[in-house]
PDB file of N, CA and C in Angstrom:
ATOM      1  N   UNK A   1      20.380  11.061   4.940  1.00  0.00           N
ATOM      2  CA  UNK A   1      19.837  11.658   3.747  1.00  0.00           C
ATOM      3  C   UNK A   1      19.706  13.163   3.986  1.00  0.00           C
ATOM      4  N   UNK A   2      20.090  13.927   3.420  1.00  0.00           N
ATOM      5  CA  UNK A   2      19.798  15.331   2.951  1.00  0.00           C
ATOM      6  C   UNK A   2      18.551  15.993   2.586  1.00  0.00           C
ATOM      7  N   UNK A   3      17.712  16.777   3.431  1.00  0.00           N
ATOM      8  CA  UNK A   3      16.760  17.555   3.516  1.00  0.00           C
ATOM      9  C   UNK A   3      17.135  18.579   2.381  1.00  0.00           C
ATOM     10  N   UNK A   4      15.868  18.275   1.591  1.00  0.00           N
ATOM     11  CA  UNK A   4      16.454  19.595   0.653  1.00  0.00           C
ATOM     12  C   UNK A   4      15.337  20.267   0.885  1.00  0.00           C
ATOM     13  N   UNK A   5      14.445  20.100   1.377  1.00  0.00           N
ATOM     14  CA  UNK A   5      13.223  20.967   1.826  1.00  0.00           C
ATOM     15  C   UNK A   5      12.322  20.732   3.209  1.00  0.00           C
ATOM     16  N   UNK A   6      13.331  21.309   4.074  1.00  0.00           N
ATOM     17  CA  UNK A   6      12.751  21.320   5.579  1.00  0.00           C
ATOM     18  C   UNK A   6      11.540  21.748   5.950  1.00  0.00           C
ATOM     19  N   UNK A   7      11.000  22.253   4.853  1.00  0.00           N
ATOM     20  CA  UNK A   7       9.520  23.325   5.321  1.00  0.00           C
ATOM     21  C   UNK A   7       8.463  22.335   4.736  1.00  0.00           C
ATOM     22  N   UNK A   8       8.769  21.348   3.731  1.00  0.00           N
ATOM     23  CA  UNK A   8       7.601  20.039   3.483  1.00  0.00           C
ATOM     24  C   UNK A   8       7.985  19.064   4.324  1.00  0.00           C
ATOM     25  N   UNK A   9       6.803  18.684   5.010  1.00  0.00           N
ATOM     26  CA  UNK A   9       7.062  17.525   6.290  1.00  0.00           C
ATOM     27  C   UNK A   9       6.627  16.087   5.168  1.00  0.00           C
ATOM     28  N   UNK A  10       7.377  14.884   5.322  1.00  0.00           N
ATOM     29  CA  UNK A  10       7.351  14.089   4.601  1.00  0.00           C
ATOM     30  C   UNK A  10       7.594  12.874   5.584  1.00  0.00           C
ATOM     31  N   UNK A  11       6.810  11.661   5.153  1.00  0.00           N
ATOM     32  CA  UNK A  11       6.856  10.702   5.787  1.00  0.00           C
ATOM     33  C   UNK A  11       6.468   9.384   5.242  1.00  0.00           C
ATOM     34  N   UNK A  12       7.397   8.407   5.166  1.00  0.00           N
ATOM     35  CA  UNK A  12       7.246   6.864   4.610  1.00  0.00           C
ATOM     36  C   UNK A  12       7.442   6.049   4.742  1.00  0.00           C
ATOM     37  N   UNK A  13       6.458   4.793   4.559  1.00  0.00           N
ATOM     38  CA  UNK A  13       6.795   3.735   5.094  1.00  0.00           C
ATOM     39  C   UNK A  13       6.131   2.207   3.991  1.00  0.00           C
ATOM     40  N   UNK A  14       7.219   1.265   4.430  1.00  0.00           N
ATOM     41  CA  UNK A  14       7.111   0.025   3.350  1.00  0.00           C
ATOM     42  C   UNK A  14       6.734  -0.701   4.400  1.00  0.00           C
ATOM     43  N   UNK A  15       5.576  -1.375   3.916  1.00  0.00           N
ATOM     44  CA  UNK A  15       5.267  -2.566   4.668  1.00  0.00           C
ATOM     45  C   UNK A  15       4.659  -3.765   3.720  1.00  0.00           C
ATOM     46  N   UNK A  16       5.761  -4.672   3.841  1.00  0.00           N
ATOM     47  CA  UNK A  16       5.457  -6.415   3.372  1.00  0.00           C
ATOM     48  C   UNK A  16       5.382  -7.235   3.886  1.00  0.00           C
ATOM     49  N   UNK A  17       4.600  -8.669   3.199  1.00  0.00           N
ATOM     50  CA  UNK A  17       4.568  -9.709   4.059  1.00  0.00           C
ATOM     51  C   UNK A  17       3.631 -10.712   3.189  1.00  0.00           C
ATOM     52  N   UNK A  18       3.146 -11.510   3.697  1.00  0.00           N
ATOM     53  CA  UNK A  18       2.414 -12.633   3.190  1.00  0.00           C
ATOM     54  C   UNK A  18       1.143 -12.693   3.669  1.00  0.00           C
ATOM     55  N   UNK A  19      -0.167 -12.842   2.240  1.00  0.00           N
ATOM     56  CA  UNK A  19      -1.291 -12.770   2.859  1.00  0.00           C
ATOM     57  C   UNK A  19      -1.864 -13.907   2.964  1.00  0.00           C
ATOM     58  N   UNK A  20      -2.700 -14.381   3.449  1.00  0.00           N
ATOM     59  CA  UNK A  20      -3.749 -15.464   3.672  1.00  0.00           C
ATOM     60  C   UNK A  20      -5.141 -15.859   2.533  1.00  0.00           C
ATOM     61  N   UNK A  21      -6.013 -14.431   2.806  1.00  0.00           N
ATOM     62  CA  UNK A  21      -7.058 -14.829   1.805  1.00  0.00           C
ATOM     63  C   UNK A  21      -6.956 -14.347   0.534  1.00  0.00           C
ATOM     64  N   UNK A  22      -7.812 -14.878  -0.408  1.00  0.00           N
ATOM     65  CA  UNK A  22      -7.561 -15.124  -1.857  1.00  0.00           C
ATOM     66  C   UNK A  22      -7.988 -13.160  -2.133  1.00  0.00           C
ATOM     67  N   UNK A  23      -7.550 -12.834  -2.744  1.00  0.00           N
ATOM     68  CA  UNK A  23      -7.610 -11.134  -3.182  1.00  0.00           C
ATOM     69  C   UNK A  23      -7.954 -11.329  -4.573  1.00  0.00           C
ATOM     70  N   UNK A  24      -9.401 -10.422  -4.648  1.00  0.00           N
ATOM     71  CA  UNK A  24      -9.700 -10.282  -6.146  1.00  0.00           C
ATOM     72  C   UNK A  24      -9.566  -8.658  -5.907  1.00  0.00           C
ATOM     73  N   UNK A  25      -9.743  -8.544  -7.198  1.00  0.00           N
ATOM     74  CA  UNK A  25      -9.430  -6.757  -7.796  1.00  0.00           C
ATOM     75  C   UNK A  25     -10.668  -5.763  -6.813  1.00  0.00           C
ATOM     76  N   UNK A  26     -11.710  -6.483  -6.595  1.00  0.00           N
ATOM     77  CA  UNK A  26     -12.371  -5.386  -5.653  1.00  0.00           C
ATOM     78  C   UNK A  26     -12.117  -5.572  -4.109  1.00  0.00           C
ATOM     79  N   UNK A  27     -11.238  -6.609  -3.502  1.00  0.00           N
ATOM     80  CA  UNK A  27     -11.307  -6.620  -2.158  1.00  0.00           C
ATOM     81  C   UNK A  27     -10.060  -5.815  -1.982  1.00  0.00           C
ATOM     82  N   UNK A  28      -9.276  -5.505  -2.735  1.00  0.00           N
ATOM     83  CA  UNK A  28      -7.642  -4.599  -3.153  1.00  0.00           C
ATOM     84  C   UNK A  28      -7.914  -3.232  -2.801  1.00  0.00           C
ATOM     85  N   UNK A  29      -9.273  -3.116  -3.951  1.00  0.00           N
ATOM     86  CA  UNK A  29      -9.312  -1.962  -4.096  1.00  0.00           C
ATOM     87  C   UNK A  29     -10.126  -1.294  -2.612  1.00  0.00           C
ATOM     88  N   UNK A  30     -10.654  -2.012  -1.983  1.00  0.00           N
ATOM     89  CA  UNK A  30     -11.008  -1.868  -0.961  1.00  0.00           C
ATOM     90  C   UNK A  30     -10.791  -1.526   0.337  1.00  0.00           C
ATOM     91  N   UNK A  31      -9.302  -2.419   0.225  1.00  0.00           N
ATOM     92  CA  UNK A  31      -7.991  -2.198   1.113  1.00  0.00           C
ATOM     93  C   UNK A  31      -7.806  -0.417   0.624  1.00  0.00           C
ATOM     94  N   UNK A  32      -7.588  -0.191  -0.004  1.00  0.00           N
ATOM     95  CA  UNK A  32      -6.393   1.168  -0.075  1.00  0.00           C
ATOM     96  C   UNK A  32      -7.740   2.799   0.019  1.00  0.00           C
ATOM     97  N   UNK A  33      -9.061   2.344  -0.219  1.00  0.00           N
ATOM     98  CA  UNK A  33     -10.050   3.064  -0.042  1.00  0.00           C
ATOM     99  C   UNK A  33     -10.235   3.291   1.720  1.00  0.00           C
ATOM    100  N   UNK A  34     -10.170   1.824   2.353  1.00  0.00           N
ATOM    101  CA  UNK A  34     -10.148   2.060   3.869  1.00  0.00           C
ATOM    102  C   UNK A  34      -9.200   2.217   4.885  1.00  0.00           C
ATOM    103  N   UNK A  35      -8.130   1.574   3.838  1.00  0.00           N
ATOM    104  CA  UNK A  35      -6.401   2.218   4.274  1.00  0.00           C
ATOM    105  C   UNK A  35      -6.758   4.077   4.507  1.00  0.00           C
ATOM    106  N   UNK A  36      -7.209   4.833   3.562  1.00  0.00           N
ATOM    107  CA  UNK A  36      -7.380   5.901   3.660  1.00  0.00           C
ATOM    108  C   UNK A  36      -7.870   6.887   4.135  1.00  0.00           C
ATOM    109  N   UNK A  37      -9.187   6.181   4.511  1.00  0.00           N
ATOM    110  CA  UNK A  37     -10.272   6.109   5.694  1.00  0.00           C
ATOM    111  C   UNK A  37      -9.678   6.125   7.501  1.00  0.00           C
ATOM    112  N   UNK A  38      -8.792   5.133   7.300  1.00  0.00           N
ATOM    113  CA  UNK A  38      -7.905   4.787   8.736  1.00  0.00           C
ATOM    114  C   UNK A  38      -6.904   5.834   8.746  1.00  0.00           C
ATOM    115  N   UNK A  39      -6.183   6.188   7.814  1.00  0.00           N
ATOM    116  CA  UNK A  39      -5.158   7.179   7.757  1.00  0.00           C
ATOM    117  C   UNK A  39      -5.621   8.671   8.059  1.00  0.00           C
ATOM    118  N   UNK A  40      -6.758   8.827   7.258  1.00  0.00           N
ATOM    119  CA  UNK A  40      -7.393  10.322   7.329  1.00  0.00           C
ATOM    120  C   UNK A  40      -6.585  11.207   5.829  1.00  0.00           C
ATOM    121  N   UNK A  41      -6.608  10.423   4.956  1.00  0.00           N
ATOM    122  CA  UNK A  41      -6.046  10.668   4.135  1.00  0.00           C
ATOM    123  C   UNK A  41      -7.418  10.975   2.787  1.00  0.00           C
ATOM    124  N   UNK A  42      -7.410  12.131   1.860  1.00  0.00           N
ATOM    125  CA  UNK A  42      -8.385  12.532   0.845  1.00  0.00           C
ATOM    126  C   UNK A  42      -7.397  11.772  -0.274  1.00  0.00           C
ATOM    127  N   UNK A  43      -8.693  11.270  -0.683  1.00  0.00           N
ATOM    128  CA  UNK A  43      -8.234  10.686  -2.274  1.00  0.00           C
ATOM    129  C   UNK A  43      -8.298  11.342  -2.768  1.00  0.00           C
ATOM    130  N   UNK A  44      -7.515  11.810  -4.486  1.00  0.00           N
ATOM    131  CA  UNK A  44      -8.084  12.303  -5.352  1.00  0.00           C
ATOM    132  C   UNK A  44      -8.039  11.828  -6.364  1.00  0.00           C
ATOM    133  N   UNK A  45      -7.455  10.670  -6.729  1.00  0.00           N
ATOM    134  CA  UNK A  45      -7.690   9.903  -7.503  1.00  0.00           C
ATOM    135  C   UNK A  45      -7.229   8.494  -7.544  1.00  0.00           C
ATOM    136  N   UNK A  46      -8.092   7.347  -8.499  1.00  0.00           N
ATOM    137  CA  UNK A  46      -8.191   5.867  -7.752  1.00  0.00           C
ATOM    138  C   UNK A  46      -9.427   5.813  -6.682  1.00  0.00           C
ATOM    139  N   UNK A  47      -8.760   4.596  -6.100  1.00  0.00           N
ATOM    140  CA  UNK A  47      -7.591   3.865  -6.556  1.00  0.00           C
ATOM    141  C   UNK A  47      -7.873   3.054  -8.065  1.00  0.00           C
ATOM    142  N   UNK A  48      -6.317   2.995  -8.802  1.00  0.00           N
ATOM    143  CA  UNK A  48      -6.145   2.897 -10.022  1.00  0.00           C
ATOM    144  C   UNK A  48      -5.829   0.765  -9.441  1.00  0.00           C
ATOM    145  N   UNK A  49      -6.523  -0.049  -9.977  1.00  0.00           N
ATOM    146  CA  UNK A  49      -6.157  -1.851  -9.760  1.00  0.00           C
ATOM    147  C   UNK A  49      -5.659  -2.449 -10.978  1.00  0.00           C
ATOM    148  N   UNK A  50      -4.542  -2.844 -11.458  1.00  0.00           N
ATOM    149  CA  UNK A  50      -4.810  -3.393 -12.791  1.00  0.00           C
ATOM    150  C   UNK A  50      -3.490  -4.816 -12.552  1.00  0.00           C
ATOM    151  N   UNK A  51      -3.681  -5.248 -13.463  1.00  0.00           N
ATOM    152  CA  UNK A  51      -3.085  -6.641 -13.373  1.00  0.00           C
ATOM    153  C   UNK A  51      -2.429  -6.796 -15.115  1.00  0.00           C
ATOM    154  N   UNK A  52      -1.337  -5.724 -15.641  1.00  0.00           N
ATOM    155  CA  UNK A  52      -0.893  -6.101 -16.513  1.00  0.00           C
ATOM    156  C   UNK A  52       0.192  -6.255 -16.377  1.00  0.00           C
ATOM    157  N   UNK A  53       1.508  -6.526 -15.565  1.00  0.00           N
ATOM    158  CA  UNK A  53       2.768  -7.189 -15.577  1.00  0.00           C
ATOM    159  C   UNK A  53       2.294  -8.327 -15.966  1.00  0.00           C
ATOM    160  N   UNK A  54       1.403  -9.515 -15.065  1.00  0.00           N
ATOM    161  CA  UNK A  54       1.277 -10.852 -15.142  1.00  0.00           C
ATOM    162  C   UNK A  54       0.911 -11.194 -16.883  1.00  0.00           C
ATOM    163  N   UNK A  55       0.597 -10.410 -17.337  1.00  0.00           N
ATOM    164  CA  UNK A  55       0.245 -10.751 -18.955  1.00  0.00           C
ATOM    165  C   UNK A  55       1.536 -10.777 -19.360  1.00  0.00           C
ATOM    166  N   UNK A  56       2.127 -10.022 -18.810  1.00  0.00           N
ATOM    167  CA  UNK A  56       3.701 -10.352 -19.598  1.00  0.00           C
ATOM    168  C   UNK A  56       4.686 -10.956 -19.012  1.00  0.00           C
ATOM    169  N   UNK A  57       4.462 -11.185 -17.677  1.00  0.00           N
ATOM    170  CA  UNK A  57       5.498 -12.728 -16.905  1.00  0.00           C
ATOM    171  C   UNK A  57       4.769 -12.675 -15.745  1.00  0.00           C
ATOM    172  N   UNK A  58       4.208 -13.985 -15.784  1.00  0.00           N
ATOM    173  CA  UNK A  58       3.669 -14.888 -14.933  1.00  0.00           C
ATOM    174  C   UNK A  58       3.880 -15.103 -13.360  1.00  0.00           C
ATOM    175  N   UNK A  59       5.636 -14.302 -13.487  1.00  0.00           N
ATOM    176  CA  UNK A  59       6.072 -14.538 -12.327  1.00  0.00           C
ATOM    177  C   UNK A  59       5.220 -13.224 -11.456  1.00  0.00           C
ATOM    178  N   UNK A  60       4.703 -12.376 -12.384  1.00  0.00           N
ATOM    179  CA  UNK A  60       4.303 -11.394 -11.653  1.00  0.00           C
ATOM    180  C   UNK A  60       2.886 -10.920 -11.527  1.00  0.00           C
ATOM    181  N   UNK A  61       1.706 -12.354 -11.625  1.00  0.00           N
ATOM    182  CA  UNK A  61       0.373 -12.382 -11.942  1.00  0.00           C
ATOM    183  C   UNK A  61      -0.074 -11.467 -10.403  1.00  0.00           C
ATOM    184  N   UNK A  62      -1.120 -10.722 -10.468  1.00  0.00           N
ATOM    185  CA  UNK A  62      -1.456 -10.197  -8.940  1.00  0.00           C
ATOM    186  C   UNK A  62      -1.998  -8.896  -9.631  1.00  0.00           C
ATOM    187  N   UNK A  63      -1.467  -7.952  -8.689  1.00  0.00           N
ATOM    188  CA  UNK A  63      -2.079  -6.436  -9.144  1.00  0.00           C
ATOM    189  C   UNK A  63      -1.208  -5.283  -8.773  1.00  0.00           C
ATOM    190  N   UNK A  64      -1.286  -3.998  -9.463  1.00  0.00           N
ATOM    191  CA  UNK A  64      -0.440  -3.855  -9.385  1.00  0.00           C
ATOM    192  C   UNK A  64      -1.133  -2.107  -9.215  1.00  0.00           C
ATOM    193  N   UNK A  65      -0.951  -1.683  -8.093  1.00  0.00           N
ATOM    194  CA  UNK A  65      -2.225  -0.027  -7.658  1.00  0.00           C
ATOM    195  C   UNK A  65      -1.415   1.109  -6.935  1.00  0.00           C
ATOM    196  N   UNK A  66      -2.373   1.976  -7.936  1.00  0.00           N
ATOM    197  CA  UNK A  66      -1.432   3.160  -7.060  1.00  0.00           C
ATOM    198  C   UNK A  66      -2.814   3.951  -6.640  1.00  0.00           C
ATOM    199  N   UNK A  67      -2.641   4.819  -5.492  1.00  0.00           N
ATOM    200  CA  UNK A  67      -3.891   6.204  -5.224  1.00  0.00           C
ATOM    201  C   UNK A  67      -3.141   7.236  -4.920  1.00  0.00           C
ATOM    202  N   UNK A  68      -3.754   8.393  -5.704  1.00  0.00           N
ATOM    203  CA  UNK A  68      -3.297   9.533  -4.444  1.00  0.00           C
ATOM    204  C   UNK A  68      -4.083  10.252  -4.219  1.00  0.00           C
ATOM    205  N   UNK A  69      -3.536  10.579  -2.710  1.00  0.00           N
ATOM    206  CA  UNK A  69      -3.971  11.531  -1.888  1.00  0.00           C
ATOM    207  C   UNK A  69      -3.559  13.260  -2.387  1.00  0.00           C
ATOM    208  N   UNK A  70      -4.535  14.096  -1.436  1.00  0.00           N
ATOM    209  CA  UNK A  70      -3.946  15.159  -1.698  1.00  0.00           C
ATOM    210  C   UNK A  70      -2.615  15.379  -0.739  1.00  0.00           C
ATOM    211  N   UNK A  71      -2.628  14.189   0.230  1.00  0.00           N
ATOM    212  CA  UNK A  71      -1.342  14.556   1.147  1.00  0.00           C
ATOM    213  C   UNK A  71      -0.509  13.667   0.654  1.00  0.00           C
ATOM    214  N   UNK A  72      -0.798  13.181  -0.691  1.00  0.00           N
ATOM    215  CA  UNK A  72       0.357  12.685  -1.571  1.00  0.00           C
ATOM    216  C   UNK A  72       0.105  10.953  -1.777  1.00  0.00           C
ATOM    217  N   UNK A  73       0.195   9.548  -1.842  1.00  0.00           N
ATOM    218  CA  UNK A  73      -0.200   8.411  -2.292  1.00  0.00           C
ATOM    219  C   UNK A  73       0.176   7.196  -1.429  1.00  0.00           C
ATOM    220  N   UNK A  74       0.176   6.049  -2.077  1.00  0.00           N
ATOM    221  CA  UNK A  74       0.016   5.009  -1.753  1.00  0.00           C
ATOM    222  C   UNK A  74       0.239   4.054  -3.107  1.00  0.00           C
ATOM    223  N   UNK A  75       1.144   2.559  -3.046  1.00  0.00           N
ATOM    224  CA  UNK A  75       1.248   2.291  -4.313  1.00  0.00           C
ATOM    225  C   UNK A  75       1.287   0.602  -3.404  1.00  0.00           C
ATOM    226  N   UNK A  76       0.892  -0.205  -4.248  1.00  0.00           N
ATOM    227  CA  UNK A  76       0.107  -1.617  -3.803  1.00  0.00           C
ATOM    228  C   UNK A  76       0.883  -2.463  -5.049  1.00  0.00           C
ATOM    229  N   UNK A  77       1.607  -3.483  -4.419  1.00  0.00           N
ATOM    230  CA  UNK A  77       1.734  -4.511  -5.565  1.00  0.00           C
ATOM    231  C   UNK A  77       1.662  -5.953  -4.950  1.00  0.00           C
ATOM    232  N   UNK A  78       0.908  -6.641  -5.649  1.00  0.00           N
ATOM    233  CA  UNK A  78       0.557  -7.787  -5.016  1.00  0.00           C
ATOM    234  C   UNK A  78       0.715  -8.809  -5.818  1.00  0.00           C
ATOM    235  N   UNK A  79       1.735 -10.479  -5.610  1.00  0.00           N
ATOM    236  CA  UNK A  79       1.813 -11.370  -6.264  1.00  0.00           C
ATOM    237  C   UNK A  79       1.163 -12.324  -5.600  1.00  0.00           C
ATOM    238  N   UNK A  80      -0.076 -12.703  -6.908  1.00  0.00           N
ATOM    239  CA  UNK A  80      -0.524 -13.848  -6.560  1.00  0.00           C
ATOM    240  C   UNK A  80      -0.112 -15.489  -6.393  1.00  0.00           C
ATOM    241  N   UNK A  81       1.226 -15.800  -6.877  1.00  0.00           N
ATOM    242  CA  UNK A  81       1.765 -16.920  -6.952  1.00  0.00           C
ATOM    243  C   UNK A  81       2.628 -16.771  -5.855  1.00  0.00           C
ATOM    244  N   UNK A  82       2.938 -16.165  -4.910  1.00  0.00           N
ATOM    245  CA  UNK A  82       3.669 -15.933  -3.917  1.00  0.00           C
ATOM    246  C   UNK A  82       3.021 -15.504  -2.416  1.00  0.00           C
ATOM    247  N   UNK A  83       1.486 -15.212  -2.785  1.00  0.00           N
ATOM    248  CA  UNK A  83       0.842 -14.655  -1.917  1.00  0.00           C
ATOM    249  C   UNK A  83       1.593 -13.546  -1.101  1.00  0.00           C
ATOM    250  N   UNK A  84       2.454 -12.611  -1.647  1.00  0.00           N
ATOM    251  CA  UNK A  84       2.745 -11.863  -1.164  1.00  0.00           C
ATOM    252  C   UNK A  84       2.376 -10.774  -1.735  1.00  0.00           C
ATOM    253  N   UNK A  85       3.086  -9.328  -0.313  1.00  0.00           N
ATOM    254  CA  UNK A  85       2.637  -7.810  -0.829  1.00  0.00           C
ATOM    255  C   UNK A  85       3.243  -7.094  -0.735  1.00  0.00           C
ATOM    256  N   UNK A  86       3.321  -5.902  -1.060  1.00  0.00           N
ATOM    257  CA  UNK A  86       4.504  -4.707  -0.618  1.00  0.00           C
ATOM    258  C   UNK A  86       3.499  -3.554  -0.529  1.00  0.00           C
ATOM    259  N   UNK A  87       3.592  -2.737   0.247  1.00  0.00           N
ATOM    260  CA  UNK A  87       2.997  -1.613  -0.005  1.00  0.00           C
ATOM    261  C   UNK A  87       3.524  -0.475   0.518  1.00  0.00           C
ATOM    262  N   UNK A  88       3.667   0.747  -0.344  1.00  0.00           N
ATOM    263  CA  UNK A  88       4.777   1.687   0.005  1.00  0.00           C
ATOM    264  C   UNK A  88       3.613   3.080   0.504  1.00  0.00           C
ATOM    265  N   UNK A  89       4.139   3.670   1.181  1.00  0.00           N
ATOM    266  CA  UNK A  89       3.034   5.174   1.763  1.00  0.00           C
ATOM    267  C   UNK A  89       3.697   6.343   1.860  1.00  0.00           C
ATOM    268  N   UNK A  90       3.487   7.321   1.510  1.00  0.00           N
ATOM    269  CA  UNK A  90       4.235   8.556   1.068  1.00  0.00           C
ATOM    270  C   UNK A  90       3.472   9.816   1.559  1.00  0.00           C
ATOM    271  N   UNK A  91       3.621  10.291   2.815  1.00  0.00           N
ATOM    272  CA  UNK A  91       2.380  11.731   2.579  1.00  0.00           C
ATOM    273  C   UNK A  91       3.622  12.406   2.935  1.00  0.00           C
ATOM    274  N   UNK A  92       2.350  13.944   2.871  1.00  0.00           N
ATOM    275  CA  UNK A  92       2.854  14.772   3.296  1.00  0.00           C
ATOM    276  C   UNK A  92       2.053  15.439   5.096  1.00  0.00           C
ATOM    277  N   UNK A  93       1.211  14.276   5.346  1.00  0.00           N
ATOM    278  CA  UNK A  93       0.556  14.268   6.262  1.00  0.00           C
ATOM    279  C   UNK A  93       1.066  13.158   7.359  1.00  0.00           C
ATOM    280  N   UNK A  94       1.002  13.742   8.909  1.00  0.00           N
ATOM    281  CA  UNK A  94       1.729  12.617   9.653  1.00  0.00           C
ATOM    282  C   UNK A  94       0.557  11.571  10.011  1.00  0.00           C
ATOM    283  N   UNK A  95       1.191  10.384   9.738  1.00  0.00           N
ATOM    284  CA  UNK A  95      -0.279   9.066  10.422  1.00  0.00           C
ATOM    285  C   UNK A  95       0.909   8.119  11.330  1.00  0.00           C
ATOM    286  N   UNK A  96       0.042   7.370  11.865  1.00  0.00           N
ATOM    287  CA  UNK A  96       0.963   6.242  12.831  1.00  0.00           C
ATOM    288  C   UNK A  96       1.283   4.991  11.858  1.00  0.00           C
ATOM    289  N   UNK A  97       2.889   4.672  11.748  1.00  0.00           N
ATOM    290  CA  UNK A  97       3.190   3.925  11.154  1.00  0.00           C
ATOM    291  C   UNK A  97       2.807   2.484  11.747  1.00  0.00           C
ATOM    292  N   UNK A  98       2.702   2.375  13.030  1.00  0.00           N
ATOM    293  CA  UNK A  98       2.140   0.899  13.885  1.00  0.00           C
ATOM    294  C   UNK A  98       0.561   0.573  13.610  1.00  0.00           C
ATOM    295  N   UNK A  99      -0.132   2.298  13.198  1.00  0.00           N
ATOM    296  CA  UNK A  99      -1.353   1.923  12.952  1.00  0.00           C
ATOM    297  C   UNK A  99      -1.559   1.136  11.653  1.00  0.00           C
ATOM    298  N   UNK A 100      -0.798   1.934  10.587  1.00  0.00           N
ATOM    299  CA  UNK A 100      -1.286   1.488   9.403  1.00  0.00           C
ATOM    300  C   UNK A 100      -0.645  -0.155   9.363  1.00  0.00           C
ATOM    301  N   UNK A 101       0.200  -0.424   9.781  1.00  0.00           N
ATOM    302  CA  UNK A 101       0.384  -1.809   9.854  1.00  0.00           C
ATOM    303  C   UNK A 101      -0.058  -2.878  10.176  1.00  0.00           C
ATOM    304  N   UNK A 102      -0.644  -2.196  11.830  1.00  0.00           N
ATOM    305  CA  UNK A 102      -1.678  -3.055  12.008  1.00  0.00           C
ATOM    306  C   UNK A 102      -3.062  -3.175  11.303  1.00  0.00           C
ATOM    307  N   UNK A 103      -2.822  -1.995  10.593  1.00  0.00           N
ATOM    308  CA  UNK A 103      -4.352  -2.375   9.496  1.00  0.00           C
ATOM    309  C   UNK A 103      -4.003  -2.989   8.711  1.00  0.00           C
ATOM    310  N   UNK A 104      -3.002  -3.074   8.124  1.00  0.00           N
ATOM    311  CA  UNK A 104      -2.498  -4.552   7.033  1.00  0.00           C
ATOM    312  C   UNK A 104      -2.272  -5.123   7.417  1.00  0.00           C
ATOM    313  N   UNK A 105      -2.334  -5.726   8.794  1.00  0.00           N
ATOM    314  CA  UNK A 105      -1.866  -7.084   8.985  1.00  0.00           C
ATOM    315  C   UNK A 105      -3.240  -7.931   9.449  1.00  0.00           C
ATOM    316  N   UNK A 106      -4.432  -6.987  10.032  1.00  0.00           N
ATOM    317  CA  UNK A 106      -5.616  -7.610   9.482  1.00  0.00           C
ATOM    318  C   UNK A 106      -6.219  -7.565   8.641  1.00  0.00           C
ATOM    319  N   UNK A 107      -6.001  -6.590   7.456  1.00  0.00           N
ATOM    320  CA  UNK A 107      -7.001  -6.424   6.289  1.00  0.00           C
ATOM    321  C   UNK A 107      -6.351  -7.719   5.701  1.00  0.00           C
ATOM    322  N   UNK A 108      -4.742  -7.947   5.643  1.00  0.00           N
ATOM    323  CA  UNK A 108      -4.329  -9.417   4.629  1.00  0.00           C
ATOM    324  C   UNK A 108      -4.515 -10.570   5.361  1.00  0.00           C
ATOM    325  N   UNK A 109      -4.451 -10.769   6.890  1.00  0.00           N
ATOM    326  CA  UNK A 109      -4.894 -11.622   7.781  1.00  0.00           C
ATOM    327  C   UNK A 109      -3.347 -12.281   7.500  1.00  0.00           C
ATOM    328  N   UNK A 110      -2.532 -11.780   7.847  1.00  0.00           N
ATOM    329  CA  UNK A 110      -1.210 -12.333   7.894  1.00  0.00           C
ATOM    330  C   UNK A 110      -0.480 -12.136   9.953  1.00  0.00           C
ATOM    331  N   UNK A 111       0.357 -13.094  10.014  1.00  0.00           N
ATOM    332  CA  UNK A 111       1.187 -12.599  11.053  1.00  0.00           C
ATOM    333  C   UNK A 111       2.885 -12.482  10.230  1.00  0.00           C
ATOM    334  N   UNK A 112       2.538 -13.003   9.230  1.00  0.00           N
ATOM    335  CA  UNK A 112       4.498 -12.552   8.348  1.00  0.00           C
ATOM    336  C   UNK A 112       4.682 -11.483   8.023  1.00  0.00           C
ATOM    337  N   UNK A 113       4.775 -10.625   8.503  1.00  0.00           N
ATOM    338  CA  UNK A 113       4.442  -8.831   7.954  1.00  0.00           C
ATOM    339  C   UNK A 113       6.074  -8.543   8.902  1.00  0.00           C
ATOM    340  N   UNK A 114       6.201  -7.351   7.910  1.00  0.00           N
ATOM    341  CA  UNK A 114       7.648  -6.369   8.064  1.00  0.00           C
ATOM    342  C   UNK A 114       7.533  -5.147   7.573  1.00  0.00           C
ATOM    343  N   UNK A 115       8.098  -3.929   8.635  1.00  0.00           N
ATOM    344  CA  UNK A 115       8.046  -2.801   7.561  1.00  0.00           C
ATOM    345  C   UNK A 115       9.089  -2.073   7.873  1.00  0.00           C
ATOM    346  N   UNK A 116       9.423  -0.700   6.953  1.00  0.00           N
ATOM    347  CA  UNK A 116      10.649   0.300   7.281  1.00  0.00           C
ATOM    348  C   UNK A 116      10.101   1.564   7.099  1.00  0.00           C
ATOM    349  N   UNK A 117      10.253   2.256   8.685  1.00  0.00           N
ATOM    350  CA  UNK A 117       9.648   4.338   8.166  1.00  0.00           C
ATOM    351  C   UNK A 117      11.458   4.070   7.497  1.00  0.00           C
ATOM    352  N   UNK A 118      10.422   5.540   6.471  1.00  0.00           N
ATOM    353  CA  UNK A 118      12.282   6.171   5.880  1.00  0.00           C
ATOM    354  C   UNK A 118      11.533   7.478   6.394  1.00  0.00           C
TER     355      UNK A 118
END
């Protein structure tokens, strides 16, 4: 991929997998408040939780969140009929990609977890 701006340091990473315990809208929102906390990352706004895909297909009941940081966001989508998650991370601040993983892999209490830095 092509750097079109070498002087903004940028860094991202997807991490999915399958969770264990049942997730309501405040234990979510909870995740990405202490995700942020662990990262060292400033909110400035959110986190935003809402659950309107599933009103319009079922296949996609869960939640569906974004936050950002001032070193840029975080976006959360979670299916409840699949018990699965994705969660994508975007700064402009460097954090440890093994850390934050291992914080999702106990905040969801999963061992099926996968992720990719880009």
């Amino acid at each position: 991929m092509k750097d079109f701006c070498p002087s903004i340091f940028r860094q991202r990473l997807v991490i999915e997998g399958r969770y264990h315990p049942v997730l309501s809208k405040e234990k979510v929102r909870e995740f990405l408040i202490d995700l942020s906390r662990y990262l060292g990352m400033t909110i400035v706004y959110g986190p935003i939780v809402k659950n309107v895909a599933g009103g319009i297909n079922r296949k996609h009941k869960g939640f569906e969140c974004v936050l950002i940081w001032a070193e840029s966001g975080a976006t959360l989508y979670v299916w409840d009929t699949y018990k699965f998650f994705t969660l994508d991370i975007y700064t402009c601040k460097a954090f440890s990609p093994r850390g934050a993983v291992s914080f999702a892999k106990d905040f969801f209490g999963t061992r099926d977890i996968t992720y990719k830095s880009v």
